[in-house]
PDB file of N, CA and C in Angstrom:
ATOM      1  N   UNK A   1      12.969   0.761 -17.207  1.00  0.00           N
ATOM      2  CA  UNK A   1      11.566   0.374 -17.176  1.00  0.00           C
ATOM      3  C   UNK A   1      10.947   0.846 -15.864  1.00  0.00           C
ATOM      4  N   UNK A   2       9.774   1.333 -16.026  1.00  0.00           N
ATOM      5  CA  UNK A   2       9.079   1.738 -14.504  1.00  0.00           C
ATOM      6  C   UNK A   2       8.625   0.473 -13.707  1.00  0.00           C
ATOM      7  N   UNK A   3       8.515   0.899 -12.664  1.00  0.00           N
ATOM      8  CA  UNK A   3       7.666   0.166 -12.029  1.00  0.00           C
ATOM      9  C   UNK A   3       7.084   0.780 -10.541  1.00  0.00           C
ATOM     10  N   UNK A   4       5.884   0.104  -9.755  1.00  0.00           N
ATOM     11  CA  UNK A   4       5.195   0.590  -8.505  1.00  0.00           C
ATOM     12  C   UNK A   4       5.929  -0.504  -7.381  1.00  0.00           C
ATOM     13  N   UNK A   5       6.329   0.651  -6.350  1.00  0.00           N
ATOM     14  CA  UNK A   5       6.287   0.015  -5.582  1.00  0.00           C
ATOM     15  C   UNK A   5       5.868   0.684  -4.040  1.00  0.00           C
ATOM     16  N   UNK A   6       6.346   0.066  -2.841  1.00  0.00           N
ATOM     17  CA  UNK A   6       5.807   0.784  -1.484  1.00  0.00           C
ATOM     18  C   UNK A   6       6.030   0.394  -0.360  1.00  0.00           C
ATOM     19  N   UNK A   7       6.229   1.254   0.864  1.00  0.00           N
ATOM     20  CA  UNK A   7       6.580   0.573   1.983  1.00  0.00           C
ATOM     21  C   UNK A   7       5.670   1.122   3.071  1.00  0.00           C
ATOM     22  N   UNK A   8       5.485   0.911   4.331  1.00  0.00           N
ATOM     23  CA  UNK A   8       4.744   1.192   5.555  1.00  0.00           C
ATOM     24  C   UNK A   8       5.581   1.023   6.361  1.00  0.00           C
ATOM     25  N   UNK A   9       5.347   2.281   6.944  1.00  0.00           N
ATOM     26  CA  UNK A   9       5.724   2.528   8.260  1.00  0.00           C
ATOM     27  C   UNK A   9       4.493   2.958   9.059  1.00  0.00           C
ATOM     28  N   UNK A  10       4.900   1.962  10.282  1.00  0.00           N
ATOM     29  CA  UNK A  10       3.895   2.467  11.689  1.00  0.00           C
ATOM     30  C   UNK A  10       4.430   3.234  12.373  1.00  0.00           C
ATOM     31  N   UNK A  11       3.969   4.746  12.196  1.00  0.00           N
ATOM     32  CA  UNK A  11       4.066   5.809  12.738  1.00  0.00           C
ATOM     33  C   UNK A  11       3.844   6.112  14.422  1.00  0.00           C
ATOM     34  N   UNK A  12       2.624   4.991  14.648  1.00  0.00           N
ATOM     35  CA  UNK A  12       2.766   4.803  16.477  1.00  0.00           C
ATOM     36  C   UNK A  12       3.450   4.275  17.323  1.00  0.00           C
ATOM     37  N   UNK A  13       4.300   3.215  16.253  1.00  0.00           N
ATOM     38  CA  UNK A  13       5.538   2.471  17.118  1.00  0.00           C
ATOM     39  C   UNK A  13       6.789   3.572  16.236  1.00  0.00           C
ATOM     40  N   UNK A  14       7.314   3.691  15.241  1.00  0.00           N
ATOM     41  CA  UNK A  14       8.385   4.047  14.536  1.00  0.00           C
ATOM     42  C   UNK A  14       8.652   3.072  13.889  1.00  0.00           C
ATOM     43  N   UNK A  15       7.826   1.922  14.355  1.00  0.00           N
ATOM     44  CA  UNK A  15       8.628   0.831  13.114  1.00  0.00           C
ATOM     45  C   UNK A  15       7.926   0.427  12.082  1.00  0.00           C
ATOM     46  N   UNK A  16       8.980  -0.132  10.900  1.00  0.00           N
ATOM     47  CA  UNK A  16       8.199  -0.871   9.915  1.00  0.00           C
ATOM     48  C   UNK A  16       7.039  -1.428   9.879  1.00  0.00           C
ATOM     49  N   UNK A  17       5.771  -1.706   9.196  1.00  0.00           N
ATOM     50  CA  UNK A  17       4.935  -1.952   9.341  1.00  0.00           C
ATOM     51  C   UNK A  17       4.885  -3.553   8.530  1.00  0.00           C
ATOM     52  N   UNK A  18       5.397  -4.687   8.910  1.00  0.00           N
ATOM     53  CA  UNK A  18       5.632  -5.996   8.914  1.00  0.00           C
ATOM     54  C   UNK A  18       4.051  -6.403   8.657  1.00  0.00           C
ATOM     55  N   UNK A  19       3.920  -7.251   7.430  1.00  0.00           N
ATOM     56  CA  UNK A  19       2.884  -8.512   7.847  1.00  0.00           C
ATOM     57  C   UNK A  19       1.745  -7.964   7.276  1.00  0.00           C
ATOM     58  N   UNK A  20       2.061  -6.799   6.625  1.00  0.00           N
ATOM     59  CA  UNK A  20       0.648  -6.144   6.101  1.00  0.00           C
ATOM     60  C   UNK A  20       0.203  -6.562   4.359  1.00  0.00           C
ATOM     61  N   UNK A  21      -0.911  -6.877   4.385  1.00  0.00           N
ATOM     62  CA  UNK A  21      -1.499  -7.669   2.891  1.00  0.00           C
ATOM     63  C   UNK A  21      -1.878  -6.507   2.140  1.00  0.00           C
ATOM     64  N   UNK A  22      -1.180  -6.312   1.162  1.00  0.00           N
ATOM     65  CA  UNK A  22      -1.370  -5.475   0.346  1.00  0.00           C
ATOM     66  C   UNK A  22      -2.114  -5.632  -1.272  1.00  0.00           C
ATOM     67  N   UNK A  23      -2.935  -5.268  -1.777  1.00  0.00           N
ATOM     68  CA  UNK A  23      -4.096  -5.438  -2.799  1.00  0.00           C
ATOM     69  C   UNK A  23      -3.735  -4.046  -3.906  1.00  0.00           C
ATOM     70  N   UNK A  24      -3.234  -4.363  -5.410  1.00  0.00           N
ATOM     71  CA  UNK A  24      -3.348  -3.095  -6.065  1.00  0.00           C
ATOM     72  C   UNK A  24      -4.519  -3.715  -7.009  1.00  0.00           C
ATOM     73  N   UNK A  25      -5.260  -2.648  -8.065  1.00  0.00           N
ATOM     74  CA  UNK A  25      -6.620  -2.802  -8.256  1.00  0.00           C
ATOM     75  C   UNK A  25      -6.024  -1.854  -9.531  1.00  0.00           C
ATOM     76  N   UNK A  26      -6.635  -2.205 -10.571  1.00  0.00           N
ATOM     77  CA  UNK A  26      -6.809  -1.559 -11.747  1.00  0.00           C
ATOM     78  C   UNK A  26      -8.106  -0.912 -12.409  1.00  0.00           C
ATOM     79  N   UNK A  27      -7.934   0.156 -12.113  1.00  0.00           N
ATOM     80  CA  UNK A  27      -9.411   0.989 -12.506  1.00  0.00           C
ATOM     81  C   UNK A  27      -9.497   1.381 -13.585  1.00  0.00           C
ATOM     82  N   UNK A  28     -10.676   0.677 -14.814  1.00  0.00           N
ATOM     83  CA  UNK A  28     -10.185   1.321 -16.468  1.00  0.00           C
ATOM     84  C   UNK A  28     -11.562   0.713 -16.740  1.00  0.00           C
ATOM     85  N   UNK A  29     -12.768   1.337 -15.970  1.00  0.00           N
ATOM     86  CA  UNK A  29     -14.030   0.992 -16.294  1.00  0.00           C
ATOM     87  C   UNK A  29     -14.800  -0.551 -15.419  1.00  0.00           C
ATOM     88  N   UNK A  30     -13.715  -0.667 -15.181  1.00  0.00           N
ATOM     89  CA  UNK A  30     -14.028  -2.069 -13.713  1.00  0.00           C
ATOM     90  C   UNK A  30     -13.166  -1.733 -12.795  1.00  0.00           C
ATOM     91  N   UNK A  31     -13.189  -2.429 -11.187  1.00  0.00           N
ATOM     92  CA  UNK A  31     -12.374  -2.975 -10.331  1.00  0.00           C
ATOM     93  C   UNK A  31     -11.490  -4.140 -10.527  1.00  0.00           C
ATOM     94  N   UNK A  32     -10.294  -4.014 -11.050  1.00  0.00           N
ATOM     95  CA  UNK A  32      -9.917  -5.468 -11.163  1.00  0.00           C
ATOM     96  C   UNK A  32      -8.801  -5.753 -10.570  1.00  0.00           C
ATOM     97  N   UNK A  33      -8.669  -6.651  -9.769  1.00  0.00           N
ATOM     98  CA  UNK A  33      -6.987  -6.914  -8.948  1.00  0.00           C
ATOM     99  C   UNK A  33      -5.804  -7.123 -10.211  1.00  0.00           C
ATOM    100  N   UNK A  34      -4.842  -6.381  -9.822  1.00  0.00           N
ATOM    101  CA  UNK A  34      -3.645  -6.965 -10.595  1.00  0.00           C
ATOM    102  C   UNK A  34      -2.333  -7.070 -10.112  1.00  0.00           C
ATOM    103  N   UNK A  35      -2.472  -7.126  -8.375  1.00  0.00           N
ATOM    104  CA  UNK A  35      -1.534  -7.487  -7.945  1.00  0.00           C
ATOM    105  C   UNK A  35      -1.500  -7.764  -6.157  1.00  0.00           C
ATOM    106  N   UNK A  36      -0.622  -8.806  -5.699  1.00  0.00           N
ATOM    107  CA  UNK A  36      -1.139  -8.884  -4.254  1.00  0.00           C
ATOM    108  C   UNK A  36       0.296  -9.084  -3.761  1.00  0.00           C
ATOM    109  N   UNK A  37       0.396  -8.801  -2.288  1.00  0.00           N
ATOM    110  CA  UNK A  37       1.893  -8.925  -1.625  1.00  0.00           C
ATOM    111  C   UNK A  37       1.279  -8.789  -0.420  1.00  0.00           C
ATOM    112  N   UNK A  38       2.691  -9.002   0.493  1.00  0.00           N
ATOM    113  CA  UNK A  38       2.857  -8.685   1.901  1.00  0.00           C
ATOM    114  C   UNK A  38       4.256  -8.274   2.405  1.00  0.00           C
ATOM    115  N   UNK A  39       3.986  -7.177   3.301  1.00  0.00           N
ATOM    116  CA  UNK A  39       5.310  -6.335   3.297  1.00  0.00           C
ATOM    117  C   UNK A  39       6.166  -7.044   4.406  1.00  0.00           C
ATOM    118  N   UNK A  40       7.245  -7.180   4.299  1.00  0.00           N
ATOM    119  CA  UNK A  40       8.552  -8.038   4.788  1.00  0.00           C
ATOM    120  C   UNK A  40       8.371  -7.533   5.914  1.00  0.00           C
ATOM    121  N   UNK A  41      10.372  -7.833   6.841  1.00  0.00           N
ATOM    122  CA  UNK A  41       9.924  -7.439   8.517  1.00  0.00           C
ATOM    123  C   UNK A  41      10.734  -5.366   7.433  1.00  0.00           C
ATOM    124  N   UNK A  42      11.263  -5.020   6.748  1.00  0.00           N
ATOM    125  CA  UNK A  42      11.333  -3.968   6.712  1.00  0.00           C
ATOM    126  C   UNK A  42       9.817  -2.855   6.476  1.00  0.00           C
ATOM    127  N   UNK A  43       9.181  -3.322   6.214  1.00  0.00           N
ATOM    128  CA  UNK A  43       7.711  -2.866   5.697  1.00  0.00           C
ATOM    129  C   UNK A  43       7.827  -2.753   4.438  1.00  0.00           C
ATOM    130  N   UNK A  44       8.691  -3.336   3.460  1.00  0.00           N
ATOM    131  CA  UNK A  44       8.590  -3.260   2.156  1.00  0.00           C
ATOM    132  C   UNK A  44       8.517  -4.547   1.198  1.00  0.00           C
ATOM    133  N   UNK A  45       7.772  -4.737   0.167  1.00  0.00           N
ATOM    134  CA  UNK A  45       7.471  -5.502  -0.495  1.00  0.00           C
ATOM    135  C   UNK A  45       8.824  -6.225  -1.222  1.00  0.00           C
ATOM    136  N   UNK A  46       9.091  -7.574  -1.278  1.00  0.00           N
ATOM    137  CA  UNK A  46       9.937  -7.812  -1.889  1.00  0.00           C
ATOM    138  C   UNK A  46      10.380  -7.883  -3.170  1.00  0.00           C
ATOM    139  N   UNK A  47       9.349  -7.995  -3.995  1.00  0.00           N
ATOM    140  CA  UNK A  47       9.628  -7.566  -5.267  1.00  0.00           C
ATOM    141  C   UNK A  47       8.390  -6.305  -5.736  1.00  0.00           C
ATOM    142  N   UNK A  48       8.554  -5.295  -6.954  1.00  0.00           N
ATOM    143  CA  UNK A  48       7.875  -4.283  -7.058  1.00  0.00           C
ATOM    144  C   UNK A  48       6.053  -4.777  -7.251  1.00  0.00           C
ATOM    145  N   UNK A  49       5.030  -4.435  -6.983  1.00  0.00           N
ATOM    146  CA  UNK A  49       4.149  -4.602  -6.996  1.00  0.00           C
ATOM    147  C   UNK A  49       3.298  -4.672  -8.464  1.00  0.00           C
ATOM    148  N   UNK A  50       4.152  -3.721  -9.363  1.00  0.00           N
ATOM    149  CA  UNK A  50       3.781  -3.877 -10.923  1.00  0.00           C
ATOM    150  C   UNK A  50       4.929  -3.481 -11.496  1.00  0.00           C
ATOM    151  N   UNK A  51       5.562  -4.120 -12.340  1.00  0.00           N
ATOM    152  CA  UNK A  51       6.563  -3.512 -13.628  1.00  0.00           C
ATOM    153  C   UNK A  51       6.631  -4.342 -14.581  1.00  0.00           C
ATOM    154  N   UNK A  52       7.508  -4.007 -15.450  1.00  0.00           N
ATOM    155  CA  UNK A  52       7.614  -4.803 -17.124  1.00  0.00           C
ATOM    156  C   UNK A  52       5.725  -3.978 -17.745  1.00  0.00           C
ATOM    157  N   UNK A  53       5.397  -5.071 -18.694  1.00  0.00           N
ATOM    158  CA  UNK A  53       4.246  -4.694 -19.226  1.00  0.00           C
ATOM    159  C   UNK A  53       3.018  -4.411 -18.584  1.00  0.00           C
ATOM    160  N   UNK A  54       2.709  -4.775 -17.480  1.00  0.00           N
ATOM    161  CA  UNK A  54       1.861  -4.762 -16.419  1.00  0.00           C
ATOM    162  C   UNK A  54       1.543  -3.537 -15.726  1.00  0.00           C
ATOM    163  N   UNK A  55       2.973  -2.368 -16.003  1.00  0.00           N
ATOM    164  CA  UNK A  55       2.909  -1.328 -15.526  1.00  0.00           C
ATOM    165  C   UNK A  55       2.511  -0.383 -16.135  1.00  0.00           C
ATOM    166  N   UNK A  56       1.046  -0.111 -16.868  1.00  0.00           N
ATOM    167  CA  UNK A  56       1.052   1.048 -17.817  1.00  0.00           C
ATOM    168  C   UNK A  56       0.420   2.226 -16.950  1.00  0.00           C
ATOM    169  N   UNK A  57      -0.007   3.337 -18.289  1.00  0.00           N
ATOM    170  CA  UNK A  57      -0.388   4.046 -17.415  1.00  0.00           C
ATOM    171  C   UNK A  57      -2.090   3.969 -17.335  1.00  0.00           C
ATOM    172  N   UNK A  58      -2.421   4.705 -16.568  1.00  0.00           N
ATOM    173  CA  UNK A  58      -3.934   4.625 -15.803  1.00  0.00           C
ATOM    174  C   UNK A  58      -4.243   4.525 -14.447  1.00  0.00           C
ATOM    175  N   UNK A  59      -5.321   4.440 -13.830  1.00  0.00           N
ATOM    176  CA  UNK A  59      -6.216   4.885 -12.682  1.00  0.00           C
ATOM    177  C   UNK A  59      -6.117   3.412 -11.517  1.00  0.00           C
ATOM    178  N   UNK A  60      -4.907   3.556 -10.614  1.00  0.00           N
ATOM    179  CA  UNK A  60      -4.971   2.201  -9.820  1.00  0.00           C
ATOM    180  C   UNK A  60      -5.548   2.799  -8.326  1.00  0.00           C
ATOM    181  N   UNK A  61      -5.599   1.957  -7.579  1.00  0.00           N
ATOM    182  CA  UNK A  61      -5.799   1.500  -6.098  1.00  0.00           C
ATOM    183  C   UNK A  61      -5.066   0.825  -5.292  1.00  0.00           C
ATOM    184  N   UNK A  62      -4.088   0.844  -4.096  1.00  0.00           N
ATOM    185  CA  UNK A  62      -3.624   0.203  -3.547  1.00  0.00           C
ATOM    186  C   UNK A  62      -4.700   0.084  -2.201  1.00  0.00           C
ATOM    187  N   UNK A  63      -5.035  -1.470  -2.211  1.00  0.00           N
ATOM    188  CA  UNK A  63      -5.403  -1.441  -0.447  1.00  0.00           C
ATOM    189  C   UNK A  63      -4.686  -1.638   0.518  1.00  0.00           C
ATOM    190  N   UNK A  64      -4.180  -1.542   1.717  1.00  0.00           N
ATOM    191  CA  UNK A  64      -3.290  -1.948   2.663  1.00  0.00           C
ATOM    192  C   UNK A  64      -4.397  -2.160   4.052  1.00  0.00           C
ATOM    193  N   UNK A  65      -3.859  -3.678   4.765  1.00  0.00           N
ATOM    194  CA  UNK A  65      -4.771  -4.026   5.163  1.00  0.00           C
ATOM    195  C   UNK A  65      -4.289  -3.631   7.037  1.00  0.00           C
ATOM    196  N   UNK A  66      -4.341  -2.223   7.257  1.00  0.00           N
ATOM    197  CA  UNK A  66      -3.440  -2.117   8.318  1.00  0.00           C
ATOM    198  C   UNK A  66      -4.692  -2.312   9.445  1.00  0.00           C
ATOM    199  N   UNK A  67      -5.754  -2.450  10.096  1.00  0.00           N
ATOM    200  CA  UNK A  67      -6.582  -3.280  10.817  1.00  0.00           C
ATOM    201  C   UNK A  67      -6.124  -4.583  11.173  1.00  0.00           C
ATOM    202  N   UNK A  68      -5.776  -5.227  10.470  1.00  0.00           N
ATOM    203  CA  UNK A  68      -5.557  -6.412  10.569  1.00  0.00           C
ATOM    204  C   UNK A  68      -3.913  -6.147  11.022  1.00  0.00           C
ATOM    205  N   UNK A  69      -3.425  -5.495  10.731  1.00  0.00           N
ATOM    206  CA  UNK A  69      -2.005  -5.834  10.799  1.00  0.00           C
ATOM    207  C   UNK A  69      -1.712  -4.602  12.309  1.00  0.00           C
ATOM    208  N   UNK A  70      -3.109  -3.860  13.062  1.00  0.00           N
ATOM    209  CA  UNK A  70      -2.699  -3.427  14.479  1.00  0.00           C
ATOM    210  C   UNK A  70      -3.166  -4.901  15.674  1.00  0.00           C
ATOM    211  N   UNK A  71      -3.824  -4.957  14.802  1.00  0.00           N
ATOM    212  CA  UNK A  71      -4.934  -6.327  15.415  1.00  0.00           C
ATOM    213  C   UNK A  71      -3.668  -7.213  15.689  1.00  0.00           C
ATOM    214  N   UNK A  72      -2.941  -7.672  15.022  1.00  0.00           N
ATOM    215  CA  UNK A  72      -2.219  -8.482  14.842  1.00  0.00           C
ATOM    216  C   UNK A  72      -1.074  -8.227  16.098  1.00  0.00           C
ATOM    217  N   UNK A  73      -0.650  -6.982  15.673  1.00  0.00           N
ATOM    218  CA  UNK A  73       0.636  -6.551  16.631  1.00  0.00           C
ATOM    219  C   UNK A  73       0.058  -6.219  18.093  1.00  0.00           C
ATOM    220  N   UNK A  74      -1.067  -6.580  18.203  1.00  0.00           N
ATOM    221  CA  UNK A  74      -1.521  -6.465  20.086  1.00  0.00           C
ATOM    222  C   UNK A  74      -2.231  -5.253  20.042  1.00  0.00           C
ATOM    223  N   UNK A  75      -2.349  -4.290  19.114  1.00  0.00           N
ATOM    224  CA  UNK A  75      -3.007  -2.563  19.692  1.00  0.00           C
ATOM    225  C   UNK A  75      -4.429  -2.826  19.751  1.00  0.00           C
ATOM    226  N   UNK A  76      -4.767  -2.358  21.012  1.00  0.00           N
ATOM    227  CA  UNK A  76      -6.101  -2.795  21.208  1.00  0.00           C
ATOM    228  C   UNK A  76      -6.595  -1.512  20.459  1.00  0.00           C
ATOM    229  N   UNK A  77      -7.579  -1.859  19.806  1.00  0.00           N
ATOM    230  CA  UNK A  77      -8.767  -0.990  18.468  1.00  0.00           C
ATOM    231  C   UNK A  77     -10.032  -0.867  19.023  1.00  0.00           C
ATOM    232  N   UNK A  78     -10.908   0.305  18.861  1.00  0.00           N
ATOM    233  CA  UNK A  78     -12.210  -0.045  19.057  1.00  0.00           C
ATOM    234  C   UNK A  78     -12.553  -0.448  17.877  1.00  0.00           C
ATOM    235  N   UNK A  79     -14.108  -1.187  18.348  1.00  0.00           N
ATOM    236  CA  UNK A  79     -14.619  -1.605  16.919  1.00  0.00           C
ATOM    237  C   UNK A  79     -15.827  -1.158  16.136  1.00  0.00           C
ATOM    238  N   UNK A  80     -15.902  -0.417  15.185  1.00  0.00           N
ATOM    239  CA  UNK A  80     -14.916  -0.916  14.085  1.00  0.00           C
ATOM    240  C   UNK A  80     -13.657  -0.058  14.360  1.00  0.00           C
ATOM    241  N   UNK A  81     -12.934  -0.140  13.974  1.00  0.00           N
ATOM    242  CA  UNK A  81     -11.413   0.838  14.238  1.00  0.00           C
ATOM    243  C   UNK A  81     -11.526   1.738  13.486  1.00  0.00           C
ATOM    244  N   UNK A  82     -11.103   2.997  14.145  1.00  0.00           N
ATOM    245  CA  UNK A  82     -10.740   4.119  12.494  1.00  0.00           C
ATOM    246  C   UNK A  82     -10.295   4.007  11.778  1.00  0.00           C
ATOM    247  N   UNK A  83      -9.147   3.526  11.742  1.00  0.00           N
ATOM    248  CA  UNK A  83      -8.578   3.050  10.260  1.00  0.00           C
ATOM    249  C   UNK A  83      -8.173   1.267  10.660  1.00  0.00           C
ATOM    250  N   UNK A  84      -8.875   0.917   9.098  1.00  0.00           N
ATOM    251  CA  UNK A  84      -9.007  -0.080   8.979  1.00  0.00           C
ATOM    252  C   UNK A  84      -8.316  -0.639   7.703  1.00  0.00           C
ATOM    253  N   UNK A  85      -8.980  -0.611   6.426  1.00  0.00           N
ATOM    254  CA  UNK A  85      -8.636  -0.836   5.140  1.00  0.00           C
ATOM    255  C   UNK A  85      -7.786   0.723   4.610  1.00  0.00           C
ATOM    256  N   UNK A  86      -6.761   0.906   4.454  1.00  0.00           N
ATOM    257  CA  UNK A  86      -6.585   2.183   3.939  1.00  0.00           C
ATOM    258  C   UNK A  86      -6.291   2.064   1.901  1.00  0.00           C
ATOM    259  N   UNK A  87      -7.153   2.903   1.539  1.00  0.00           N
ATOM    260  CA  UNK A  87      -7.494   2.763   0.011  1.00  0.00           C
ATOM    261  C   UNK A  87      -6.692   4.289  -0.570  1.00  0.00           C
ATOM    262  N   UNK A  88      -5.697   3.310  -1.097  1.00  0.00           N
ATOM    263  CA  UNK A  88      -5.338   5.135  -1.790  1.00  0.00           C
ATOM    264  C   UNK A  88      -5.478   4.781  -3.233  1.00  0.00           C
ATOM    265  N   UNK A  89      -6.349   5.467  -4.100  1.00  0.00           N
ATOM    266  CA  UNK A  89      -6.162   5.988  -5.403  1.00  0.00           C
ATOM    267  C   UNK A  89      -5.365   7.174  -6.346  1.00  0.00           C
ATOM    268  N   UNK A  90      -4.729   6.612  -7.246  1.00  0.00           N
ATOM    269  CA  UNK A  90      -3.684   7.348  -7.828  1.00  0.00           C
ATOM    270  C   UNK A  90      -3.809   6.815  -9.015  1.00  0.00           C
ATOM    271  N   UNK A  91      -3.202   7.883 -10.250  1.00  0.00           N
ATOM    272  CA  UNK A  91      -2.741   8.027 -11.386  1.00  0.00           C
ATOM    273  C   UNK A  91      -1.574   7.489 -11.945  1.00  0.00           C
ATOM    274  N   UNK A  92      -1.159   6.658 -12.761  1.00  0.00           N
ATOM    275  CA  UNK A  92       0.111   6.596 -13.276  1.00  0.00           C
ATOM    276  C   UNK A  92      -0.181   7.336 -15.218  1.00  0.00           C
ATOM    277  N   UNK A  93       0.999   8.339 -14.773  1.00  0.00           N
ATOM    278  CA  UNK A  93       0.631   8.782 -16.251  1.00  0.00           C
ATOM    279  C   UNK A  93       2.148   8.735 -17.083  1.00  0.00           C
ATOM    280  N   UNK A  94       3.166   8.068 -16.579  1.00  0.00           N
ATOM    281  CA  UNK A  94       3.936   8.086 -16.967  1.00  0.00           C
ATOM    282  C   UNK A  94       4.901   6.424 -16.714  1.00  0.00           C
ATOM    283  N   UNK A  95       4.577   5.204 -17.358  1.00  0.00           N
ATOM    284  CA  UNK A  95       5.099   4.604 -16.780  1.00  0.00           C
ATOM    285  C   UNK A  95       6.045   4.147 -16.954  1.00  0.00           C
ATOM    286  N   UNK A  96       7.001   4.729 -17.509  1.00  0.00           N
ATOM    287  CA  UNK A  96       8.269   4.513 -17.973  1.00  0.00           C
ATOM    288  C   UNK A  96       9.008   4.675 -16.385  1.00  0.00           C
ATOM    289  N   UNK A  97       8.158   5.635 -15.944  1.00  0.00           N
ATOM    290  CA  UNK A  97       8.990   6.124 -13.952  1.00  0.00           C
ATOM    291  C   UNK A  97       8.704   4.984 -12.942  1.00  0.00           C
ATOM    292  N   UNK A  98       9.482   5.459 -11.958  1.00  0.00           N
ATOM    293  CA  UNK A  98       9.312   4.764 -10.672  1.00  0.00           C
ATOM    294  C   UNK A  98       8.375   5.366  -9.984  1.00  0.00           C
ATOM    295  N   UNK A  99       7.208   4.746  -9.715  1.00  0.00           N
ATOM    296  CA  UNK A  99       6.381   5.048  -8.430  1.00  0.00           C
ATOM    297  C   UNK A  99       6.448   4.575  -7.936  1.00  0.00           C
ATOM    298  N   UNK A 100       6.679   5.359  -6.500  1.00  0.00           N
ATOM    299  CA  UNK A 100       6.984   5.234  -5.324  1.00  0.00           C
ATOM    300  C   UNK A 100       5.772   5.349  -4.389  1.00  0.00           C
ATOM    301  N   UNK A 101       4.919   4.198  -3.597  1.00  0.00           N
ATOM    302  CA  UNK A 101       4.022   4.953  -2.843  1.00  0.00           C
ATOM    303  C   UNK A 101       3.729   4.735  -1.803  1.00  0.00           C
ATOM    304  N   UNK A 102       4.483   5.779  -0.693  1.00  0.00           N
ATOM    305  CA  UNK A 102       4.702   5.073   0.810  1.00  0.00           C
ATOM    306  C   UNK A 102       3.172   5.232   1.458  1.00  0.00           C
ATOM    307  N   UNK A 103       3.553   4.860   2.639  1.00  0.00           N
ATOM    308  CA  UNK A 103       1.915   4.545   3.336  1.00  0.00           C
ATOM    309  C   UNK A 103       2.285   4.890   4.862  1.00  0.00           C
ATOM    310  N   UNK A 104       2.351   5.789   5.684  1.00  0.00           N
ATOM    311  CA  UNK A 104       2.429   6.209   7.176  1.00  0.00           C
ATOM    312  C   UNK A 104       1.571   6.192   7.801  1.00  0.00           C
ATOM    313  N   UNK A 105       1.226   4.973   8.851  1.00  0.00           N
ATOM    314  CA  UNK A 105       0.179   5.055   9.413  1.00  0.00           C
ATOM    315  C   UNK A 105       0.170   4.743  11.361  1.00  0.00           C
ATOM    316  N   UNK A 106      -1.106   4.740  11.362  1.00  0.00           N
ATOM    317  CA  UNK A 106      -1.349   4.931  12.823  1.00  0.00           C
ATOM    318  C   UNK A 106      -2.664   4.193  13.076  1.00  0.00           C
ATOM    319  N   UNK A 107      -2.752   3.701  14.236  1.00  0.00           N
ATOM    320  CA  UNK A 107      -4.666   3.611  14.469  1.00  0.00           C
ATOM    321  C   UNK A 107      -5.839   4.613  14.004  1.00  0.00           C
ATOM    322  N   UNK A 108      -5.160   5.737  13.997  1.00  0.00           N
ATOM    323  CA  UNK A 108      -5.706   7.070  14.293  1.00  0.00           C
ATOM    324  C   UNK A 108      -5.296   8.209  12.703  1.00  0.00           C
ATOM    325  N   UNK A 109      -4.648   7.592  11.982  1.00  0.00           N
ATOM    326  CA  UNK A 109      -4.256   8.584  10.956  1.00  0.00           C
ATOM    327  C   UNK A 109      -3.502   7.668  10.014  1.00  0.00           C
ATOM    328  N   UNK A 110      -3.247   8.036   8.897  1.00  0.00           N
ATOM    329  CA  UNK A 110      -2.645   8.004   7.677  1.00  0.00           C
ATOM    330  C   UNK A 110      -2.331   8.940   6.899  1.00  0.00           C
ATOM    331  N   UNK A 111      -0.988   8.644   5.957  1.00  0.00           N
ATOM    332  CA  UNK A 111      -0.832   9.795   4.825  1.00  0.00           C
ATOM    333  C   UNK A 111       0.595   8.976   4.273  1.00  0.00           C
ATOM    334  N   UNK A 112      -0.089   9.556   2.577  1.00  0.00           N
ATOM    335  CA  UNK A 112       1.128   9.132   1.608  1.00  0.00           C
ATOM    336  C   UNK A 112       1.809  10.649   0.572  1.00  0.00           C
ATOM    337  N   UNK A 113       2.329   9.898  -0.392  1.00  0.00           N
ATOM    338  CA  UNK A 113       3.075  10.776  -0.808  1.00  0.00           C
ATOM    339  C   UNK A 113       4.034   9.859  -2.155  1.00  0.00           C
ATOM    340  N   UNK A 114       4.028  10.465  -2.935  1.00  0.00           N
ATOM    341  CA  UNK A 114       4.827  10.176  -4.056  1.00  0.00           C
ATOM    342  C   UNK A 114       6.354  10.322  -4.157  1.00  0.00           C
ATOM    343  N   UNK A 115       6.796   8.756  -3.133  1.00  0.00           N
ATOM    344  CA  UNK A 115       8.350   9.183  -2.966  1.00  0.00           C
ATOM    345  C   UNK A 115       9.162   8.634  -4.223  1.00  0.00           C
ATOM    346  N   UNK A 116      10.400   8.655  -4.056  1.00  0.00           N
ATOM    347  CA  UNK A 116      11.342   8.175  -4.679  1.00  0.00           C
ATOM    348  C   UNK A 116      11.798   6.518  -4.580  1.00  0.00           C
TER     349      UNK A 116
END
């Protein structure tokens, strides 16, 4: 059975990105939440963010609330910060698979990628 899942890493320290509130969103003619977490001290969610029936395919959103979670760890930000809410939109067109969808970030940058 497929399912979504994801981890963060803070790319300005090297470490896991702990403590971060994570929001996935189902896009199929509305905005609608269909799932919420917070990533452990590894930066990964403890259980998958969608699987079983919940996981089909179509047009989602993950938010990750990494503002709050530099704020948190002491990095002083200007305000508003450059990265704040990071919103990635993606496709599931197959959900029988594992998606994988990491999140590398920084005050200053982000980038994902469709891991394993």
């Amino acid at each position: 059975m497929g399912r979504l899942t994801t981890h963060v890493l803070d790319t300005a320290t090297g470490r896991p990105g702990a403590g971060i509130a994570v929001r996935v969103f189902r896009l199929d003619g509305e905005r609608r939440e269909v799932a919420r977490a917070v990533t452990n001290h590894d930066g990964r969610c403890d259980a998958p963010l969608l699987n079983g029936t919940a996981f089909e395919a179509g047009r989602y959103e993950i938010v990750f609330a990494a503002g709050n979670y530099f704020r948190a760890s002491g990095q002083v930000l200007p305000e508003p910060p450059f990265v704040d809410e990071v919103v990635l939109r993606f496709g599931i067109a197959s959900p029988e698979q594992h998606y994988h969808v990491p999140l590398l970030v920084s005050p200053w940058s982000y980038s994902t990628y469709r891991g394993s």
